[in-house]
Protein backbone atom coordinates (compact mmCIF):
# COMPACT_ATOMS: atom_id res chain seq x y z
CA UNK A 1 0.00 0.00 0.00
CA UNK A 2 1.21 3.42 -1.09
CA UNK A 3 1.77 6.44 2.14
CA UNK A 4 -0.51 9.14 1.46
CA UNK A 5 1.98 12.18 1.65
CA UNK A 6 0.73 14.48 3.99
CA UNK A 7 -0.02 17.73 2.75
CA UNK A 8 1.65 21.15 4.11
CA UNK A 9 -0.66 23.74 5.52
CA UNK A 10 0.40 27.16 4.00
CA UNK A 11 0.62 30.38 6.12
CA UNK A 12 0.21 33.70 5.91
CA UNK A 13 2.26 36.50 3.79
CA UNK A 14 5.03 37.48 6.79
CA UNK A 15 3.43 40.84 8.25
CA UNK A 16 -0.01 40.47 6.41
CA UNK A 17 -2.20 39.42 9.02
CA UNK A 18 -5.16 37.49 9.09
CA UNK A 19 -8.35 39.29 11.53
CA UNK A 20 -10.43 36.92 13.27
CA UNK A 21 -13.24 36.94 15.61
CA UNK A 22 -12.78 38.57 18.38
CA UNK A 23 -10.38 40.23 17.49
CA UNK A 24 -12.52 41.34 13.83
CA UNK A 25 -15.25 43.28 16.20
CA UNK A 26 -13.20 45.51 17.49
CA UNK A 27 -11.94 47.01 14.47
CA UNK A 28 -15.50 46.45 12.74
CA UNK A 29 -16.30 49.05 16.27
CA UNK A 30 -13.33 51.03 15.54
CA UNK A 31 -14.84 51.81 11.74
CA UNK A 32 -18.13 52.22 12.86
CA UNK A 33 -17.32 55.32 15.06
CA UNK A 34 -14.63 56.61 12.62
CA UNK A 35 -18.04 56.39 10.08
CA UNK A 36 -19.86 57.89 12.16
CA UNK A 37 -17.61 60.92 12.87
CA UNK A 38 -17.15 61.31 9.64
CA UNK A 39 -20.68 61.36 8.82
CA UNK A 40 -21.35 64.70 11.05
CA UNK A 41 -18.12 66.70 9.46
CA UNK A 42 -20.26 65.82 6.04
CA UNK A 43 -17.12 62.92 4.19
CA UNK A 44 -18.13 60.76 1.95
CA UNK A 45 -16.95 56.99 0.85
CA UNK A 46 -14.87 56.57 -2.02
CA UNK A 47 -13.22 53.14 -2.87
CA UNK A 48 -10.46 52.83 -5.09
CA UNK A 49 -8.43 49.87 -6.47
CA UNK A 50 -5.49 48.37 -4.35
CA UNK A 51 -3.29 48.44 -7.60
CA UNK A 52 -2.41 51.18 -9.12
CA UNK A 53 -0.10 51.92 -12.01
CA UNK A 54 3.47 52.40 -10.44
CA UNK A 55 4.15 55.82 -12.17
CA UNK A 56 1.30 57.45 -10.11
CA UNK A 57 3.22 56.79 -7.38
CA UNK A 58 6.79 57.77 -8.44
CA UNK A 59 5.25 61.24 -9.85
CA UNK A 60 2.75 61.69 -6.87
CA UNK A 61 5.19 60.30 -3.82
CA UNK A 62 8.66 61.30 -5.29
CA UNK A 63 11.46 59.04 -6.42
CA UNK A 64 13.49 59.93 -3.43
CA UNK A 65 11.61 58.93 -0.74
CA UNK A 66 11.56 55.55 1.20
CA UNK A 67 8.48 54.39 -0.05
CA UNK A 68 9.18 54.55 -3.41
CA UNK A 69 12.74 53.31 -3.47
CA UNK A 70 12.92 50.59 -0.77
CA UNK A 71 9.33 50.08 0.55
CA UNK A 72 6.81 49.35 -2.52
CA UNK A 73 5.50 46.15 -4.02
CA UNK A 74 5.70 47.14 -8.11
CA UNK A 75 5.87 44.60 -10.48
CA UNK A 76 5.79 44.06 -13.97
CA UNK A 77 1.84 42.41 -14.84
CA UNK A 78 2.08 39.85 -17.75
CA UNK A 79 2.62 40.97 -21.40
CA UNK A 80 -0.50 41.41 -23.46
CA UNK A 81 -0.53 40.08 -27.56
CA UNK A 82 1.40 42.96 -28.29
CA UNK A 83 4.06 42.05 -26.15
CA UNK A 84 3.59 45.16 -23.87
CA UNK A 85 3.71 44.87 -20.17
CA UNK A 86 2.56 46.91 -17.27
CA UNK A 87 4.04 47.97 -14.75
CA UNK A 88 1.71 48.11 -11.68
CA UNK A 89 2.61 48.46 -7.43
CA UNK A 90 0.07 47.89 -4.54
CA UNK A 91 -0.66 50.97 -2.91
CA UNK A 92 1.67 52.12 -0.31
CA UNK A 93 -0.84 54.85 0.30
CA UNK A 94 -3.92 56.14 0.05
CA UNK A 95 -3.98 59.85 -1.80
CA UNK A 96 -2.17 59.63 -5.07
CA UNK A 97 -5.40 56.59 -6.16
CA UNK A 98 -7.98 59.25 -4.77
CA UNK A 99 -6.73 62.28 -6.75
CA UNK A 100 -6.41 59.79 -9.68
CA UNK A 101 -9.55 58.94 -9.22
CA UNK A 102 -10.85 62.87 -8.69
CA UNK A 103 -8.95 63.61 -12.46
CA UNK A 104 -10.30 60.27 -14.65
CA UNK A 105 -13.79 60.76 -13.41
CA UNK A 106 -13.95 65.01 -13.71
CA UNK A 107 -15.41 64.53 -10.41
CA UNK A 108 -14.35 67.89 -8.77
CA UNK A 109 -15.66 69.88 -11.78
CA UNK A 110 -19.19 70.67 -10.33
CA UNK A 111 -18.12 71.38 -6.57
CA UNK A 112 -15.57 70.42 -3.99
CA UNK A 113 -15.41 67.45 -2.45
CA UNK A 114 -14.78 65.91 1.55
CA UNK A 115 -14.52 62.12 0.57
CA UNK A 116 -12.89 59.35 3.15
CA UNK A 117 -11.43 56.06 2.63
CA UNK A 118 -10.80 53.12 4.87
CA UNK A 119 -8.42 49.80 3.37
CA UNK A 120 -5.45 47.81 3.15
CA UNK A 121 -2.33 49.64 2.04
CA UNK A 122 1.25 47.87 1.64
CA UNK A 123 4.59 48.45 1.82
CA UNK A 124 7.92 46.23 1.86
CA UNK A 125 9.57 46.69 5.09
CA UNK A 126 10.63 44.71 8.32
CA UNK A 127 7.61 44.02 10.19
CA UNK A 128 7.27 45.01 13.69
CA UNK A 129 4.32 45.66 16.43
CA UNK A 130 2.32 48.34 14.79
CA UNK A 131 3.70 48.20 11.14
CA UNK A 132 2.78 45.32 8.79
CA UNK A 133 3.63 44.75 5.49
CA UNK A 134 -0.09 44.72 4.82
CA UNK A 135 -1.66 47.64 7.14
CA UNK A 136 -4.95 49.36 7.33
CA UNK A 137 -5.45 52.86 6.54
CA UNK A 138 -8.57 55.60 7.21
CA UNK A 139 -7.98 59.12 5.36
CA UNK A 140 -9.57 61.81 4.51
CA UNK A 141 -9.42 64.02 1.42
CA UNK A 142 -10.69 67.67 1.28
CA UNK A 143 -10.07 68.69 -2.41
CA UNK A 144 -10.83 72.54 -3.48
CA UNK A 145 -10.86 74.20 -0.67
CA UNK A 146 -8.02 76.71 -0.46
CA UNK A 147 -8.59 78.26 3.19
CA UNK A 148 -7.06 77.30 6.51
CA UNK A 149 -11.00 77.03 7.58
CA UNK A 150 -10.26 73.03 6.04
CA UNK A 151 -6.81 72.68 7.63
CA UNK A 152 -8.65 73.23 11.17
CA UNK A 153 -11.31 71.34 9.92
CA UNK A 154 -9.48 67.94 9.32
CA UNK A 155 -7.32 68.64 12.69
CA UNK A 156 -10.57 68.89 14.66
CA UNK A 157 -11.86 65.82 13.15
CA UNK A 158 -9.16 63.62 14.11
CA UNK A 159 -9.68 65.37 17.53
CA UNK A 160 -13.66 64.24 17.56
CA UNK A 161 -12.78 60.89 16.92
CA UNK A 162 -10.26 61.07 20.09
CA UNK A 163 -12.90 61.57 22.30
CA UNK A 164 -15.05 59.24 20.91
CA UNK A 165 -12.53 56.71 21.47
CA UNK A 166 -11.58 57.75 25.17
CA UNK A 167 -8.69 59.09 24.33
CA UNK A 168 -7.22 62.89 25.82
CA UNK A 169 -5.49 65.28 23.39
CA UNK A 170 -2.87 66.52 25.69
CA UNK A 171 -2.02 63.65 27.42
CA UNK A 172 -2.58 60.36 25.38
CA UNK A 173 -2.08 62.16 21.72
CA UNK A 174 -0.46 65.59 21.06
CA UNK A 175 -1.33 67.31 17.92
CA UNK A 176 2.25 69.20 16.16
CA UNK A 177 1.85 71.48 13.30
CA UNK A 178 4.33 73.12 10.90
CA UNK A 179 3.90 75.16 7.87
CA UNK A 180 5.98 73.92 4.88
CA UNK A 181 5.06 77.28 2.73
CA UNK A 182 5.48 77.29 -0.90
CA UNK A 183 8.16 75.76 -3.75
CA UNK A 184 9.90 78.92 -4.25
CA UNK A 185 10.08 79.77 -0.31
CA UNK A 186 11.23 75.88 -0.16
CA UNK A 187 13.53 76.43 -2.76
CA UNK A 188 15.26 78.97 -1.04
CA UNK A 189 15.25 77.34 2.23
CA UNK A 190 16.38 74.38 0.41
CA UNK A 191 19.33 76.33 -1.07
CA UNK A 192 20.63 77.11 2.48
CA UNK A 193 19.75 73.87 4.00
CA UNK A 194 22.39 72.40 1.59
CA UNK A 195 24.91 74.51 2.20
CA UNK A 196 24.52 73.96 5.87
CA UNK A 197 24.09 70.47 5.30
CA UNK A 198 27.61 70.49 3.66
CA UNK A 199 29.33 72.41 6.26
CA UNK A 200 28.36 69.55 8.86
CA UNK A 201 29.05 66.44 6.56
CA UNK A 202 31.22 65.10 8.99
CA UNK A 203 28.15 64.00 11.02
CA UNK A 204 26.37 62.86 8.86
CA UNK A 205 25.18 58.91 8.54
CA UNK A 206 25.15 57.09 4.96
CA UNK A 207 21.72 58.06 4.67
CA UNK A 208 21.56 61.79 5.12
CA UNK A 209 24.44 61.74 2.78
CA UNK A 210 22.47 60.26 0.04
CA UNK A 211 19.18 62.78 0.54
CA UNK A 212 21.11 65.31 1.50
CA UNK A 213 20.90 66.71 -2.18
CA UNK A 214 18.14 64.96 -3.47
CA UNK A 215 16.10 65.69 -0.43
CA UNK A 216 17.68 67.76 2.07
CA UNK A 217 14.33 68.05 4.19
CA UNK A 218 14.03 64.56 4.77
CA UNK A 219 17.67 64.68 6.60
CA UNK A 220 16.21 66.96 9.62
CA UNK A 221 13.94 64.01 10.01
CA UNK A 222 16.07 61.92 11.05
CA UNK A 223 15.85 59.73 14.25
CA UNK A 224 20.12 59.25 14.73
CA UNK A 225 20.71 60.39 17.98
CA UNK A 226 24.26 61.38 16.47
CA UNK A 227 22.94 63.72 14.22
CA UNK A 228 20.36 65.65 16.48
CA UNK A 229 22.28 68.65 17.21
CA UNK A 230 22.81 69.21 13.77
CA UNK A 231 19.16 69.20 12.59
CA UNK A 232 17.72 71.36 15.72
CA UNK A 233 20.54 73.51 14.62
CA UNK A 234 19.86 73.89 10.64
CA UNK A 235 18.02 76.51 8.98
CA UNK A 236 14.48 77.21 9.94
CA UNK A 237 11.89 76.95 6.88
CA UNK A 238 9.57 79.11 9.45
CA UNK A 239 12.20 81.67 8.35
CA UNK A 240 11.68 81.67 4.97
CA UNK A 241 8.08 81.90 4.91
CA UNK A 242 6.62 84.89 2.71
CA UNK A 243 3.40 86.93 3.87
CA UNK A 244 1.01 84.67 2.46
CA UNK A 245 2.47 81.51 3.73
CA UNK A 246 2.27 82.79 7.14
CA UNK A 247 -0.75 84.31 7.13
CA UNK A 248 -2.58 80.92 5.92
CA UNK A 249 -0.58 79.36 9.31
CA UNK A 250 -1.66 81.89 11.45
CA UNK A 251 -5.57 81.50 10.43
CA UNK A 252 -4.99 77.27 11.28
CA UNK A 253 -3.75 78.89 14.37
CA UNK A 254 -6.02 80.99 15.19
CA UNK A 255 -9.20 78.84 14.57
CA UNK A 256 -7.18 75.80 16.92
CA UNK A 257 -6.97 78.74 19.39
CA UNK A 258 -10.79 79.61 19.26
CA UNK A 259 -11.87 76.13 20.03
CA UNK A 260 -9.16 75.55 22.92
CA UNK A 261 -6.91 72.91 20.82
CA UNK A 262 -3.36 72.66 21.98
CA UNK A 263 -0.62 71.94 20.08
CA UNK A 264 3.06 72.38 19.69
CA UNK A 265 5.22 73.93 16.37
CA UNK A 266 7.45 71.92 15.28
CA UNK A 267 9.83 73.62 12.66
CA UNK A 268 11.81 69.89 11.95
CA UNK A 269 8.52 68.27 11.09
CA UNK A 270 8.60 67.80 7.19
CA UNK A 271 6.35 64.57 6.53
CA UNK A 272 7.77 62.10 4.34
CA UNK A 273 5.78 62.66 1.38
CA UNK A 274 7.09 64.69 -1.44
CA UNK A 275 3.50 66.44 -2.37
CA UNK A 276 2.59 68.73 0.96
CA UNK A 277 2.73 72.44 1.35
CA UNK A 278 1.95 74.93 3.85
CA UNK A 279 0.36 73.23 6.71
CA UNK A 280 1.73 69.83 7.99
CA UNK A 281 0.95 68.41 11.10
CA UNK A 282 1.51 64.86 13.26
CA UNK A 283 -1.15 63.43 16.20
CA UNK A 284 1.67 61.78 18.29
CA UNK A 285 1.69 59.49 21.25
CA UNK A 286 4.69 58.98 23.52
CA UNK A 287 2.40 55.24 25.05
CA UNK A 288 4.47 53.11 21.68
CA UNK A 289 7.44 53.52 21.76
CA UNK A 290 9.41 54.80 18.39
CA UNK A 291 5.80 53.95 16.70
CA UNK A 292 4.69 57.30 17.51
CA UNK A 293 2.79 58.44 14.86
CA UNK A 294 -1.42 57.65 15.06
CA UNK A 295 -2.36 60.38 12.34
CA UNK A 296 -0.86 62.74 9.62
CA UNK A 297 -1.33 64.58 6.68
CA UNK A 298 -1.50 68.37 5.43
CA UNK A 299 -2.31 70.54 2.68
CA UNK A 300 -1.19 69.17 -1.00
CA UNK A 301 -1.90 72.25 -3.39
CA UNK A 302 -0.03 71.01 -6.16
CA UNK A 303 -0.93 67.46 -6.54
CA UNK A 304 -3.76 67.47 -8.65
CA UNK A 305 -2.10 69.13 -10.98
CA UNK A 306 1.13 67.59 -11.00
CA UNK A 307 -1.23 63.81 -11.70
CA UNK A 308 -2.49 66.08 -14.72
CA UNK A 309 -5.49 68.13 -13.57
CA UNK A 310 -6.39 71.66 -13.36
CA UNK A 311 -5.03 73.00 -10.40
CA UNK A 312 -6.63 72.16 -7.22
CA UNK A 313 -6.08 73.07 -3.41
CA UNK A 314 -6.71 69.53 -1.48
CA UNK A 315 -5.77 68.64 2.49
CA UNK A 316 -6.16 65.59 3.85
CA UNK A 317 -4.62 62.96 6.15
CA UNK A 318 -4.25 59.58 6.76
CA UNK A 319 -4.57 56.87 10.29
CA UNK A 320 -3.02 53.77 10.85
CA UNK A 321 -5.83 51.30 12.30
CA UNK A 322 -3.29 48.49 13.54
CA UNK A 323 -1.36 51.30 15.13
CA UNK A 324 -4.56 53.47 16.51
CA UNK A 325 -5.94 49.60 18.23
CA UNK A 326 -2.62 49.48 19.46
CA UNK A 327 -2.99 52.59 21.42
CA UNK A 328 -6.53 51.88 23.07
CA UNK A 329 -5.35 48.27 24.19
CA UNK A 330 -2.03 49.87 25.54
CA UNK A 331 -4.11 52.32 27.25
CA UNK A 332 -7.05 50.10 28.33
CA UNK A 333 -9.35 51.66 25.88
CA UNK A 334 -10.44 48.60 24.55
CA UNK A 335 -13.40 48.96 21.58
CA UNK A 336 -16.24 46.78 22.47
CA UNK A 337 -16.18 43.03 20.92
CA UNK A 338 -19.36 42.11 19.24
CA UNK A 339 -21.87 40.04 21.08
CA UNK A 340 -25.17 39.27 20.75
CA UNK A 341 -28.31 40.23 22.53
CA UNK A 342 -29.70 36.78 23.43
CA UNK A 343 -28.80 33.44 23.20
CA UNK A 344 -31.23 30.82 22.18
CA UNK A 345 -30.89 27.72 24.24
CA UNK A 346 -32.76 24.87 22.29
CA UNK A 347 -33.33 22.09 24.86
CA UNK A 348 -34.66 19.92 22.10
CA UNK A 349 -34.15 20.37 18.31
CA UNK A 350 -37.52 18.75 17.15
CA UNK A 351 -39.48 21.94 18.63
CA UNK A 352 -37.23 24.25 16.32
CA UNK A 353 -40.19 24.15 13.73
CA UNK A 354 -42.15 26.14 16.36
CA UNK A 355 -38.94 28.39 18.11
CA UNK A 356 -37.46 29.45 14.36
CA UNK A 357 -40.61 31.81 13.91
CA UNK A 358 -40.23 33.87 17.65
CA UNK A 359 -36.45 34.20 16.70
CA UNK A 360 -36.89 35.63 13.27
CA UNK A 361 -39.65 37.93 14.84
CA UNK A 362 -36.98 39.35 17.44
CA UNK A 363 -34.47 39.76 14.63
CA UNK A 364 -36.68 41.38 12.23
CA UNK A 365 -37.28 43.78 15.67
CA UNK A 366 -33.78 44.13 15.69
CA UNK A 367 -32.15 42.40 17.84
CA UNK A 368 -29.18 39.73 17.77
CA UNK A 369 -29.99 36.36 18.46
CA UNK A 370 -27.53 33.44 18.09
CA UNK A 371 -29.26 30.33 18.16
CA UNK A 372 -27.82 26.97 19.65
CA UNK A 373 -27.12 24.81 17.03
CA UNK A 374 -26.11 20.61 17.29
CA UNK A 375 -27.99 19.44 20.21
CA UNK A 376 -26.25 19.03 23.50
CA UNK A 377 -27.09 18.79 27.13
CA UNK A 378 -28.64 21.67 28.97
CA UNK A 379 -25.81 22.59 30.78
CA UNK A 380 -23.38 22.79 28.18
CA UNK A 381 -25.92 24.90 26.06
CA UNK A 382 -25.85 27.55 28.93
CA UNK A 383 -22.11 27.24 29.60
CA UNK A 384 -22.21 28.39 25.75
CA UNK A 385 -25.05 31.05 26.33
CA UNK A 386 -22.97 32.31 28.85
CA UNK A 387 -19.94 32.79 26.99
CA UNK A 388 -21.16 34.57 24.00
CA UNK A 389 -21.30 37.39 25.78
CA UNK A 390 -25.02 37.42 25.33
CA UNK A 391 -27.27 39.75 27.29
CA UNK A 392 -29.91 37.25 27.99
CA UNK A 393 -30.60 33.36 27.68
CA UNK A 394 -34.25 32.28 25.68
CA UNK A 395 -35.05 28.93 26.90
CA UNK A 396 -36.92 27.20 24.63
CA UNK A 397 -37.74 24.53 27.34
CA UNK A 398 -40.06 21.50 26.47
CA UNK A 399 -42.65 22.60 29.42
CA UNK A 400 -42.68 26.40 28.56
CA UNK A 401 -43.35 25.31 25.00
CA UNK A 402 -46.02 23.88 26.28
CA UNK A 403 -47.10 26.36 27.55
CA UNK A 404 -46.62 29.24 24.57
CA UNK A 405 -44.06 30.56 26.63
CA UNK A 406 -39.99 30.76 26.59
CA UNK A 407 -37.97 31.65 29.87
CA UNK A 408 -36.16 35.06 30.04
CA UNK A 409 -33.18 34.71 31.97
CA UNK A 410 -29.86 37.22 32.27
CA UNK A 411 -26.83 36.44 32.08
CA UNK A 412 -25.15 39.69 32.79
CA UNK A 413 -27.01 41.99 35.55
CA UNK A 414 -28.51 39.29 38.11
CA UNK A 415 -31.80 40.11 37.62
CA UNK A 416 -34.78 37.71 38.15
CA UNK A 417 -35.66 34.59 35.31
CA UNK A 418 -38.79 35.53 33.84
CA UNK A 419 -41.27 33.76 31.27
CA UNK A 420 -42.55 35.48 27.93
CA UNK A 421 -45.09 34.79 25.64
CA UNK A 422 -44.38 33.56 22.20
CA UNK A 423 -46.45 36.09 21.36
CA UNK A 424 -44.93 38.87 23.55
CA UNK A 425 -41.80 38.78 21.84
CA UNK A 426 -41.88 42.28 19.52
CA UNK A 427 -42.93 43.83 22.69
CA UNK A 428 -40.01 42.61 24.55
CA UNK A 429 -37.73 43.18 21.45
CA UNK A 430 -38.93 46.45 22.07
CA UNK A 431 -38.14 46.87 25.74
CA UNK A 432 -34.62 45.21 25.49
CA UNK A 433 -33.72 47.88 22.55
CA UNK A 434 -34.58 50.67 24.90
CA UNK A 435 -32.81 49.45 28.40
């Protein structure tokens, strides 16, 4: 007799992670209240694909940043019958697909548009708590408005959604801002930064050697504790803001100011993207370690136009979800797991003919029932009942049947068993929505 060879089970992509009950509620609670924030600052959904070709990237990112040169999956797609081949890249973000998006489909012709997106981005890089190959994202695009009304506006949302979650501005997240001005201002700045920059090459790591003409900003980002005097010590780009520049940062001041919003200026903070202008700014928490970062984003004038559209002011941001449920469970914030409202405990299956009708009735009333399914003792049914997390237990018992009735009994608050009436049930669906 021929050994059947046993067969391998397969895993999962290193840092792409599979989400499974319990664990799935709590992020399906998480995007619930980031909808409904949303929802009251007037966003709307848009969905775009997760590939993308990879020049929108390289022309909307930059070819000298990380994400383009190190961290994104592109590939060349199979060659069509004219032997031409594309060449495509997962998203490693979320705003270069939206703006294409904005451009193919003329959709910001008519009016301006607040759109939001929630999905799986992806980038190539060692995986770590709180940054997966495979990560989640929700942003936020504001494209056509010009004002620093919007900047505040997107600031104070991620603020809202704070408090929803439990969290204090101040003390669990800190908002930073920063005003990156305009590409002439930058250019100038830029200019100066080099020659600093050059001065002080003798500090400098292999890294900030390579950006430091290519992308000079990006070197007074760095996180080498060698190299810190340096950047707190290089040119300010506060200082080589024009009149307009600053006068757009001082309105996003001023409105955080008239609704009590702290936050701190930080001149080094640069983003790594190569498409922002004017504002910047970073929601930071010091509760992770070097994974800091729970929100960022800023104003993108020149994007839209630089993807081929008419020019367009857009500001926007983007939030890690891995990284944001990383936070609330370090802080014992934890989002509620989904249970349901009762558990149906089936004593005998032949009755279900006559129980399947009262349980559709509650859920068409709107409430959760999980029904016992497979037989078993009565004990082990409520042992089950009891660890669904279910508000109450429906005994379906073979002498309340008899009766037209099922027993009522908690599970969570102590209170007294109780019977209902079969036919009492959409009044007590009613009741148990309410308490």
């Amino acid at each position: 007799m021929s050994e059947t060879k046993k067969v391998q089970p397969l895993q999962a992509v290193k840092g792409m992670n599979d989400i499974l009950p319990p664990e799935s509620a709590r992020w399906e609670s998480l995007e619930a209240t980031m909808r409904g924030v949303l929802q009251r600052y007037g966003y709307q959904n848009v969905r775009v694909p997760i590939v993308e070709p990879t020049a929108l990237f390289v022309r909307g990112i930059g070819e000298v940043t990380d994400i383009v040169e190190k961290e994104m999956y592109a590939f060349e797609d199979r060659a069509d019958k004219h032997g031409q081949a594309e060449h495509l890249a997962l998203r490693p973000e979320g705003t270069a697909g939206v703006v294409r998006a904005m451009i193919e489909h003329s959709y910001l012709r008519d009016s301006p548009r607040r759109l939001y997106y929630v999905g799986p981005m992806f980038r190539r890089e060692k995986p770590q708590k709180g940054r997966y190959r495979q990560f989640h994202q929700m942003g936020i695009e504001a494209l056509g408005f010009a004002g620093p009304d919007v900047d505040a506006e997107v600031i104070l949302l991620a603020r809202t959604l704070w408090r929803e979650l439990g969290l204090k501005e101040g003390e669990d997240v800190t908002l930073e801002i920063n005003c990156l001005g305009q590409p002439e201002e930058r250019r100038a700045h830029r200019e100066a930064l080099i020659a600093y920059l050059e001065q002080h090459k003798d500090v400098l790591d292999e890294e900030a050697q390579r950006r430091m003409y290519a992308n000079p900003l990006r070197v007074l980002d760095t996180k080498n504790p060698a190299m810190q005097a340096m950047a707190e010590g290089a040119p300010k780009l506060l200082d080589f803001l024009g009149e307009a520049s600053l006068a757009h940062f001082g309105g996003v001041k001023a409105l955080l100011d008239a609704v009590g919003l702290a936050y701190r200026i930080n001149p080094r903070l640069v983003r790594g993207l190569d498409y922002y202008n004017l504002t910047v700014f970073e929601w930071v928490t010091d509760k992770l370690g070097s994974q800091g970062t729970v929100c960022a984003g800023g104003r993108y004038d020149g994007l839209v136009e630089q993807l081929g559209g008419k020019a367009t002011p857009a500001v926007g941001f983007g939030m890690g979800i891995e990284r944001l449920l990383l936070l609330l469970e370090t802080l014992g914030l934890q989002t509620p797991t989904a249970a349901p409202d009762v558990y149906a405990v089936v004593p005998d299956p032949a009755e279900l003919p006559r129980i399947l009708p009262t349980l559709e009735a509650l859920r068409a009333a709107g409430v959760s029932v999980q029904m016992h399914a497979g037989g078993g003792s009565f004990k082990s049914q409520f042992k089950k009942a009891d660890g669904s997390g279910a508000r109450y237990a429906l005994v379906f018992g073979t002498d309340e049947l008899a009766r037209g009735e099922v027993a009522v009994k908690p599970l969570r608050d102590g209170a007294e068993q109780a019977a209902r009436t079969l036919a009492d049930v959409a009044a007590w669906a009613t009741e148990l929505r309410t308490a």
